[in-house]
Protein backbone atom coordinates (compact mmCIF):
# COMPACT_ATOMS: atom_id res chain seq x y z
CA UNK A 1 72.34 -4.35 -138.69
CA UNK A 2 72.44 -3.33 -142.46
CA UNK A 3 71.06 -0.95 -144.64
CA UNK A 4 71.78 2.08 -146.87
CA UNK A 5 73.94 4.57 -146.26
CA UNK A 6 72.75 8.57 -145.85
CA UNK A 7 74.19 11.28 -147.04
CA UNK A 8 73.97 14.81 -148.29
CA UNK A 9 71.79 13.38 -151.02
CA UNK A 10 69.09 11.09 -149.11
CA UNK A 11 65.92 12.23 -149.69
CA UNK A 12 64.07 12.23 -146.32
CA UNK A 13 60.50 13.28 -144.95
CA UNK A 14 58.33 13.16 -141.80
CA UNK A 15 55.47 10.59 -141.85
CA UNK A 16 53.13 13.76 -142.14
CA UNK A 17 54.96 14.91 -145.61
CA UNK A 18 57.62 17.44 -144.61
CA UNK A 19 61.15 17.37 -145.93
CA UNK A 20 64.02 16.50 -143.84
CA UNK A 21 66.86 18.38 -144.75
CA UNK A 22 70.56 18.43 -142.89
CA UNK A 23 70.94 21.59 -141.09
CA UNK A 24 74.74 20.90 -139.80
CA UNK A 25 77.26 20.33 -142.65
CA UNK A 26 77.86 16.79 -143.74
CA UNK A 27 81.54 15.60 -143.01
CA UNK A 28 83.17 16.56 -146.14
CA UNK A 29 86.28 13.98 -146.08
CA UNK A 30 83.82 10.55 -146.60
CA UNK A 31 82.09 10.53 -149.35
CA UNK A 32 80.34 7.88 -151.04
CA UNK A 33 79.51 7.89 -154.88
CA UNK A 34 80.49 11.69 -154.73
CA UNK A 35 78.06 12.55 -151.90
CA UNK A 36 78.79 13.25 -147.90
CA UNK A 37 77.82 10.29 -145.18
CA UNK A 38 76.36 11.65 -142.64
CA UNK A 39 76.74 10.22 -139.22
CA UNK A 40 74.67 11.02 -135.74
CA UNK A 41 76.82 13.92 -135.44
CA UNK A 42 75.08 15.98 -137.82
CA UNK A 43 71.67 17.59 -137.05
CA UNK A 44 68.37 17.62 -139.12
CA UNK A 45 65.34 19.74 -139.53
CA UNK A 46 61.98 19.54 -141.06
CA UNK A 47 60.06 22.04 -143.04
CA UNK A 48 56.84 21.95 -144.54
CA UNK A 49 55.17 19.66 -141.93
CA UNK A 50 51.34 19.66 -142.13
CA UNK A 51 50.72 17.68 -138.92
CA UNK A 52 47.87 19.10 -136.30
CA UNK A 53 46.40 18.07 -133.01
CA UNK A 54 42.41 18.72 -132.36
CA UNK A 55 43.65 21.80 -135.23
CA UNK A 56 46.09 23.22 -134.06
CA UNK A 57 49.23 23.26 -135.60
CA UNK A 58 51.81 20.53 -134.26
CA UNK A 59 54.77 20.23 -136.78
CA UNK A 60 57.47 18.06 -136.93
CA UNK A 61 60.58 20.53 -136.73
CA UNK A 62 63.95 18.04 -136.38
CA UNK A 63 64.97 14.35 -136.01
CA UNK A 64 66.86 12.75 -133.74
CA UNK A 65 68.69 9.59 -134.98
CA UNK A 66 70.07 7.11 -132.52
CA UNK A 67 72.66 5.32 -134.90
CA UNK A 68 74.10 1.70 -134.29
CA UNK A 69 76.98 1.85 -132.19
CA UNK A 70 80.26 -0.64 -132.62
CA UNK A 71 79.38 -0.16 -136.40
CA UNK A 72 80.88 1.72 -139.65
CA UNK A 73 82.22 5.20 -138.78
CA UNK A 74 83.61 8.46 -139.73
CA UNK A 75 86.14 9.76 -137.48
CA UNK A 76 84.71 8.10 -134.36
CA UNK A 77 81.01 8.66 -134.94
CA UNK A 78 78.55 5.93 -136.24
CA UNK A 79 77.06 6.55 -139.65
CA UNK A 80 73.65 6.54 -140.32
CA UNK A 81 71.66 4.36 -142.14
CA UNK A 82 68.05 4.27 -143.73
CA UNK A 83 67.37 1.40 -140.87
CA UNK A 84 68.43 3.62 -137.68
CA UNK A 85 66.24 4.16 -135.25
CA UNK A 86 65.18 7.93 -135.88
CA UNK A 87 62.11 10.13 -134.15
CA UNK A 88 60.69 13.29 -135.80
CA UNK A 89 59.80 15.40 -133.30
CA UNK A 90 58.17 18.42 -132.60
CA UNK A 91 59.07 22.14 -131.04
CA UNK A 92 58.28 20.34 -127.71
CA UNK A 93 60.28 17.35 -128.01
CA UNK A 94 56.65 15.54 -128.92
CA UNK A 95 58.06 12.05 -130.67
CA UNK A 96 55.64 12.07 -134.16
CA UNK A 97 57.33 8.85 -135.63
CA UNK A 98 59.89 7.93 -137.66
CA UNK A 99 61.25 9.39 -140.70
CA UNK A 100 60.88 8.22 -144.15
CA UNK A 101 63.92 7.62 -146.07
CA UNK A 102 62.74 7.66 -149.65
CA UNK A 103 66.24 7.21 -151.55
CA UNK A 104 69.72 6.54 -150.06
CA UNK A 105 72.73 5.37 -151.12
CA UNK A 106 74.37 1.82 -151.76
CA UNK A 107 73.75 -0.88 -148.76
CA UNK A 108 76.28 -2.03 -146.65
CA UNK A 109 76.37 -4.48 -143.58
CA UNK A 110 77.06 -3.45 -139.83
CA UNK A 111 77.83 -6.33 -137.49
């Protein structure tokens, strides 16, 4: 697997338009070009969501990232990368679809 790495500094949305943000601290010993990695260890949110369902309201509210195991890591947990699997999901655990990773940082190869 390959692809970019994430960090502090990824800019990240729902397919709906709301922003991804990290709620949880990035790990603040691996950095890459000045910014945390973030690995499946940290958690994210969403604000801003628009999404609704016959009109009522159904927001996107977190992501859950299942990151490529036997890969890169920071202190025992897999990064993450703009290709891992990901689902935005609602208040209910609804699945909405992926995220959109609009900028991340430089690529690197997992095998």
């Amino acid at each position: 697997m390959s692809g970019s790495l994430l960090d502090a500094g990824a800019v990240i949305g729902c397919p709906h338009g709301g922003r991804v943000t990290a709620a949880t601290t990035q790990s603040g010993g691996v950095r890459a070009q000045g910014a945390a990695v973030a690995t499946a260890a940290h958690t994210y949110v969403v604000t801003g969501c628009p999404h609704t369902v016959d009109r009522v309201p159904s927001p996107c509210v977190a992501v859950r990232w299942t990151a490529h195991a036997g890969g890169v890591t920071v202190d025992g947990v897999p990064v993450l990368l703009d290709t891992s699997a990901a689902q935005c999901l609602t208040a209910a655990f609804v699945p909405k679809g992926p995220p959109v990773v609009q900028a991340a940082q430089r690529k690197v190869t997992v095998r």
